[in-house]
Each structure stands twice: as structure tokens, then as C-alpha cells.
Protein backbone atom coordinates (compact mmCIF):
# COMPACT_ATOMS: atom_id res chain seq x y z
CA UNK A 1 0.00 0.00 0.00
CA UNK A 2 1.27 3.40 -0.65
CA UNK A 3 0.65 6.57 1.14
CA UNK A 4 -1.46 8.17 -1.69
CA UNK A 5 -3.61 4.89 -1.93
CA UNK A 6 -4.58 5.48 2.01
CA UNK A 7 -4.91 9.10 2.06
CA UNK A 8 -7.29 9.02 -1.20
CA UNK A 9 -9.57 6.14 0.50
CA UNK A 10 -9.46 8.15 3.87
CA UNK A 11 -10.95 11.15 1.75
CA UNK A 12 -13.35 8.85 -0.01
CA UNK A 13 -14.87 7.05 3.16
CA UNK A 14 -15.76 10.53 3.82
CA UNK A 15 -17.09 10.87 0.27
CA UNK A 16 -19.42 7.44 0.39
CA UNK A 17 -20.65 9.07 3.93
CA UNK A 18 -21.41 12.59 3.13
CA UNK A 19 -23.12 11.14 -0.54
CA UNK A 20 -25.37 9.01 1.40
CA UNK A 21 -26.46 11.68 3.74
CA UNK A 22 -27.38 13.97 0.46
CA UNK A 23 -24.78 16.19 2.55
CA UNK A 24 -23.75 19.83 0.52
CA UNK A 25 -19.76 18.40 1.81
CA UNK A 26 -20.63 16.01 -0.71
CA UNK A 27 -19.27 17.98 -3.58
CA UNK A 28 -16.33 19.89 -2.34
CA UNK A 29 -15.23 16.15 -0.65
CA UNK A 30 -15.82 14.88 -4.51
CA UNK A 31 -13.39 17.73 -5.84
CA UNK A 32 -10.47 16.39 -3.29
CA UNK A 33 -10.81 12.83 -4.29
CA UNK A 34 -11.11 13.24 -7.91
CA UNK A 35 -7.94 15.08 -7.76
CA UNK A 36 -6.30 12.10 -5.46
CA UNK A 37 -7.97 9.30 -8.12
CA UNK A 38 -6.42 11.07 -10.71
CA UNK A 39 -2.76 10.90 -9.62
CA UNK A 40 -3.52 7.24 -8.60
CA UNK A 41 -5.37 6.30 -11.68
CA UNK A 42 -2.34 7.52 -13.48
CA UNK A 43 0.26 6.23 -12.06
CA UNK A 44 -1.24 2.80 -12.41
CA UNK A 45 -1.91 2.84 -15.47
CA UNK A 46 -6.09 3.24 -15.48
CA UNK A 47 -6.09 5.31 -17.87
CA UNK A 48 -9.80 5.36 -18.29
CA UNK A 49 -10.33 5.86 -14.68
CA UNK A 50 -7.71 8.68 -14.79
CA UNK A 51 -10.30 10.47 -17.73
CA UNK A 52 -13.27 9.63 -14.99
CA UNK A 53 -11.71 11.64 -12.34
CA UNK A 54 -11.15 14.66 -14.70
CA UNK A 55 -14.68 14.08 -15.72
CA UNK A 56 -15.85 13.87 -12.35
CA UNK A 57 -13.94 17.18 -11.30
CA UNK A 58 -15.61 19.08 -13.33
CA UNK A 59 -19.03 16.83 -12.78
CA UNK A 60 -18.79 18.19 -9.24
CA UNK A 61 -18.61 21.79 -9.96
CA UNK A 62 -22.08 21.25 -12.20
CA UNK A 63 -23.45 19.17 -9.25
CA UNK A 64 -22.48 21.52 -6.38
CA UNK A 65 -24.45 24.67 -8.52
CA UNK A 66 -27.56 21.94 -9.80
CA UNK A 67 -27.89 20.82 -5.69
CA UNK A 68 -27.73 24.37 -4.70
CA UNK A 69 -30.51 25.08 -7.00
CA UNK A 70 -28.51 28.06 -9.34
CA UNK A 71 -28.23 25.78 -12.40
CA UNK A 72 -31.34 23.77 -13.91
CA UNK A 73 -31.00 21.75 -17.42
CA UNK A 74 -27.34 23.03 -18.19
CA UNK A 75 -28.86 27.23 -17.47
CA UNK A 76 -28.57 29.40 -14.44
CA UNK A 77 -31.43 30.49 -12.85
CA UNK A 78 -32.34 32.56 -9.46
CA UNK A 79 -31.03 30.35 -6.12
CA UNK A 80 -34.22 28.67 -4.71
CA UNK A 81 -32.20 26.73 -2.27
CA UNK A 82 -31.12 23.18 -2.01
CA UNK A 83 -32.47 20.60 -4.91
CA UNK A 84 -34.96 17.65 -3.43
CA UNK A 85 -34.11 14.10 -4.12
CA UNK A 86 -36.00 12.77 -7.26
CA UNK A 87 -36.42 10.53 -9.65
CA UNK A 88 -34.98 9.69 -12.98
CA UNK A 89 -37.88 10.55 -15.65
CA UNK A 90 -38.32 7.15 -17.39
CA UNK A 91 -37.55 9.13 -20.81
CA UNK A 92 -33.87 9.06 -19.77
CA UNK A 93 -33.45 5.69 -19.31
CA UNK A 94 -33.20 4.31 -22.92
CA UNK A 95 -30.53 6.90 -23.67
CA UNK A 96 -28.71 5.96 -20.71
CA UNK A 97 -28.46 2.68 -21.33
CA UNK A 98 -27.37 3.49 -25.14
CA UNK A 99 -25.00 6.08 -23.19
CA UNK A 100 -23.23 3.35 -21.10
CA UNK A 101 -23.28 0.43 -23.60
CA UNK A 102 -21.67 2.91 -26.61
CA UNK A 103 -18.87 4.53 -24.10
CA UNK A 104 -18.11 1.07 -22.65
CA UNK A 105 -17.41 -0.08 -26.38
CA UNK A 106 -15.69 3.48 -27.06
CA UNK A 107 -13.31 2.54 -24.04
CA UNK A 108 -12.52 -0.56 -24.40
CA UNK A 109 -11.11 -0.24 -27.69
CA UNK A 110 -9.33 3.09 -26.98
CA UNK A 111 -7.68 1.38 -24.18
CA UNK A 112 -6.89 -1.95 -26.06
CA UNK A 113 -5.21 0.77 -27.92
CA UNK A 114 -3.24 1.66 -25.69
CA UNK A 115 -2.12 -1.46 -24.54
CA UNK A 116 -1.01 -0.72 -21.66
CA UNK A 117 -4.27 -0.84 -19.56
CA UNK A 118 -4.38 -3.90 -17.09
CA UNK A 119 -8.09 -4.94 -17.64
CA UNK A 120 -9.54 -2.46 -20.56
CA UNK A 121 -12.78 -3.72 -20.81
CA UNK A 122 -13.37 -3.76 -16.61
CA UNK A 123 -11.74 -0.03 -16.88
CA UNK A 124 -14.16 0.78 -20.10
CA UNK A 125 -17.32 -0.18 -18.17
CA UNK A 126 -16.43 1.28 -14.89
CA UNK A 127 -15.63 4.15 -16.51
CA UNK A 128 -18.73 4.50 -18.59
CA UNK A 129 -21.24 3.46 -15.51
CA UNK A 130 -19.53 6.40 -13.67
CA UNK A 131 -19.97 9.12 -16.10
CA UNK A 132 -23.36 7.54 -16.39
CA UNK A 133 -24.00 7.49 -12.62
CA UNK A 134 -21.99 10.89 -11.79
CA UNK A 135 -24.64 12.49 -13.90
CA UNK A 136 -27.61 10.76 -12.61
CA UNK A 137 -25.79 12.26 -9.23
CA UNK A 138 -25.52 15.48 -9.56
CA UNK A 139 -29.31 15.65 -10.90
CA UNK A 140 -30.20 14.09 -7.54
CA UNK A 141 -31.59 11.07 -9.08
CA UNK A 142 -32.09 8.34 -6.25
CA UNK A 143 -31.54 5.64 -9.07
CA UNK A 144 -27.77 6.68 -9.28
CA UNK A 145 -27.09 4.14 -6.28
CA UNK A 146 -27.67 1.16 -9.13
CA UNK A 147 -25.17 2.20 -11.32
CA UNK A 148 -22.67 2.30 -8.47
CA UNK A 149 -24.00 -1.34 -7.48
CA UNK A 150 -22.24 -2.55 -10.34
CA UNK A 151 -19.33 -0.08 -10.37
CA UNK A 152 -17.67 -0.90 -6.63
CA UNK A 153 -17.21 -4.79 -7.59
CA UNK A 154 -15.43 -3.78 -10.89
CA UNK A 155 -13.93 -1.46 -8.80
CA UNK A 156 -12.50 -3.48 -6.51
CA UNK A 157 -11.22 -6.19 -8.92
CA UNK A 158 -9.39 -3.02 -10.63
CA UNK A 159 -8.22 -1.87 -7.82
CA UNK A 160 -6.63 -5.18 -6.48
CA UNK A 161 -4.95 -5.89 -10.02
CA UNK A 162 -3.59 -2.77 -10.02
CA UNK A 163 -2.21 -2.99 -6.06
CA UNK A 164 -4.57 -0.42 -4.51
CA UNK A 165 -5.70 -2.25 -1.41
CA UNK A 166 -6.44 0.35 0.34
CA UNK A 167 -8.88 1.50 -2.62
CA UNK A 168 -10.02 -2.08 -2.81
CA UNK A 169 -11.28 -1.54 0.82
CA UNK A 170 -13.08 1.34 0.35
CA UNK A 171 -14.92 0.02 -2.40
CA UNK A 172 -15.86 -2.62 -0.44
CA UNK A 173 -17.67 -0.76 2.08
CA UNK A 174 -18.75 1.55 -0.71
CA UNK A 175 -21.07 -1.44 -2.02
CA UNK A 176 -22.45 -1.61 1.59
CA UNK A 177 -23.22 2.19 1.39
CA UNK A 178 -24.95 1.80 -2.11
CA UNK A 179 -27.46 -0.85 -0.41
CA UNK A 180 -28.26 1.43 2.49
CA UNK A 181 -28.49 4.70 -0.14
CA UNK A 182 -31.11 3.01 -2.42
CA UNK A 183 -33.28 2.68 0.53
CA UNK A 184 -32.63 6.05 1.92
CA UNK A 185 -32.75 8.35 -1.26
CA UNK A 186 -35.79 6.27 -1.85
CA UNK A 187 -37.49 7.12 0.99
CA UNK A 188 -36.09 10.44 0.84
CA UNK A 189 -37.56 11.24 -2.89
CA UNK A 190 -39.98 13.50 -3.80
CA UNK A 191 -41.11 11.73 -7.05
């Protein structure tokens, strides 16, 4: 284990915790551990996970202002105060499906590409799932806890092929987090 693998899952236990609680720490907590991801991601040679944590950098920005309530459908509007949790129209879902099942292929054969990814097509459909769930996120969908059901396991297989166990830990008890968020956000939804 190295000492950025620790630090980043310390930051991201706090991450999984403040997501769950629909907490406004959420966001700036996502900022920190992007930035951390992406150094790890990097150096191990994720490169698709790497892209994800830029993505998710600037995801977090757009989700801090959409939760806030000053931006609505991509425009700013007057501050009305802090965004309910809803639920994905049922519109969205065919072109999120499309969304993760073309990006997954996109991925895969960038990385194979590449050739130097350790598991391309585990890294292509994390990847994908998380752009796809980071944007179900930061519309404060309650359904954004499935995509992340599937996520943490490839996560964690990624993460121990690579030599992140301290990552692979925090996944771990990020799947037990995803459980207990469906049924909260659920409960918690307005919609």
C-alpha cells in the first residue's frame, strides 16, 4: 500500500458518507478525491479511470451549482435553495443505457489501444457506468445508487490488479453504502 492509496480512500470514506447523507460536503469532498484518483489512476496505469476523475472534477462543480438550485437543465437560474431528491424521468433511461453500452465499447477499444491498460474492458465499463451514474448524481436522481452497485465490484477487482488495497477496501464498504443509499434516497424522494 502506498501513502497516496490510504490518504485518497481516507478522503473517499468521507465521500461514500457525506453522498449518502445527500450532505452539501458532498461535492467539495468529490473535488479532493477526484484530484487524489487522478494521480492514482495515473500512475497505475487506469487510464480510463484517470479520464473519470477529470470528468468527475468538473461533474462536481455542475453538481455543487444543480444541488444548490442556481443551475437547472445546463442554465442558471435565481437560487431557490437546495435541490430535493427525485427521480430519474423514465424518458432518460433508454438513452442511458445506449450512453453506457456505446462509451463502454468506445473505451474498451481506446484502451486496447493503448495497450497498456491492465483490464480495458473492466476499466471501459467502470468508466462509462460512472460518467453515467456521476450524472444521474448530480441531478439528484435516487436511481444513481444502481449504477454504483455494479461499479464498486469492478472497482475493486481493478483496484486489487492494479495494487490499490487500500482502494479495494473502500470500495468494499462503498457497495455496503450503495445498499443502504437506495433505501434512503428512496425514501427520501420527492417523485
Amino acid at each position: 500500500m502506498n501513502t497516496l492509496d490510504i490518504i485518497g480512500a481516507a478522503i473517499g470514506l468521507a465521500y461514500i458518507v457525506s453522498e449518502y447523507r445527500a450532505d452539501r460536503w458532498f461535492w467539495p469532498l468529490s473535488l479532493l478525491m477526484s484530484a487524489f484518483y487522478a494521480v492514482i489512476y495515473f500512475r497505475t496505469a487506469c487510464y480510463a479511470n484517470f479520464g473519470i476523475c477529470c470528468y468527475n472534477f468538473v461533474m462536481s462543480v455542475y453538481g455543487l451549482l444543480v444541488w444548490r438550485g442556481i443551475v437547472e437543465n445546463g442554465r442558471r437560474k435565481e437560487e431557490r435553495g437546495e435541490r430535493p431528491i427525485g427521480s430519474c424521468p423514465a424518458r432518460y433511461w433508454p438513452w442511458l443505457i445506449l450512453a453506457t453500452v456505446l462509451l463502454t465499447a468506445l473505451f474498451w477499444w481506446l484502451l486496447g489501444l493503448l495497450g497498456e491498460s491492465t483490464l480495458p474492458l473492466v476499466d471501459g465499463l467502470s468508466s462509462a457506468l460512472n460518467i453515467v451514474g456521476m450524472w444521474m448524481l448530480s441531478q439528484k436522481y435516487w436511481q444513481q445508487w444502481f449504477t454504483w452497485l455494479i461499479v464498486e465490484p469492478l472497482m475493486i477487482g481493478l483496484c486489487l490488479a492494479s495494487g490499490l488495497y487500500a482502494s479495494a477496501v473502500m470500495y468494499a464498504v462503498y457497495e455496503v453504502f450503495v445498499v443502504m443509499g437506495i433505501v434512503r434516497w428512496k425514501k427520501q424522494s420527492i417523485s
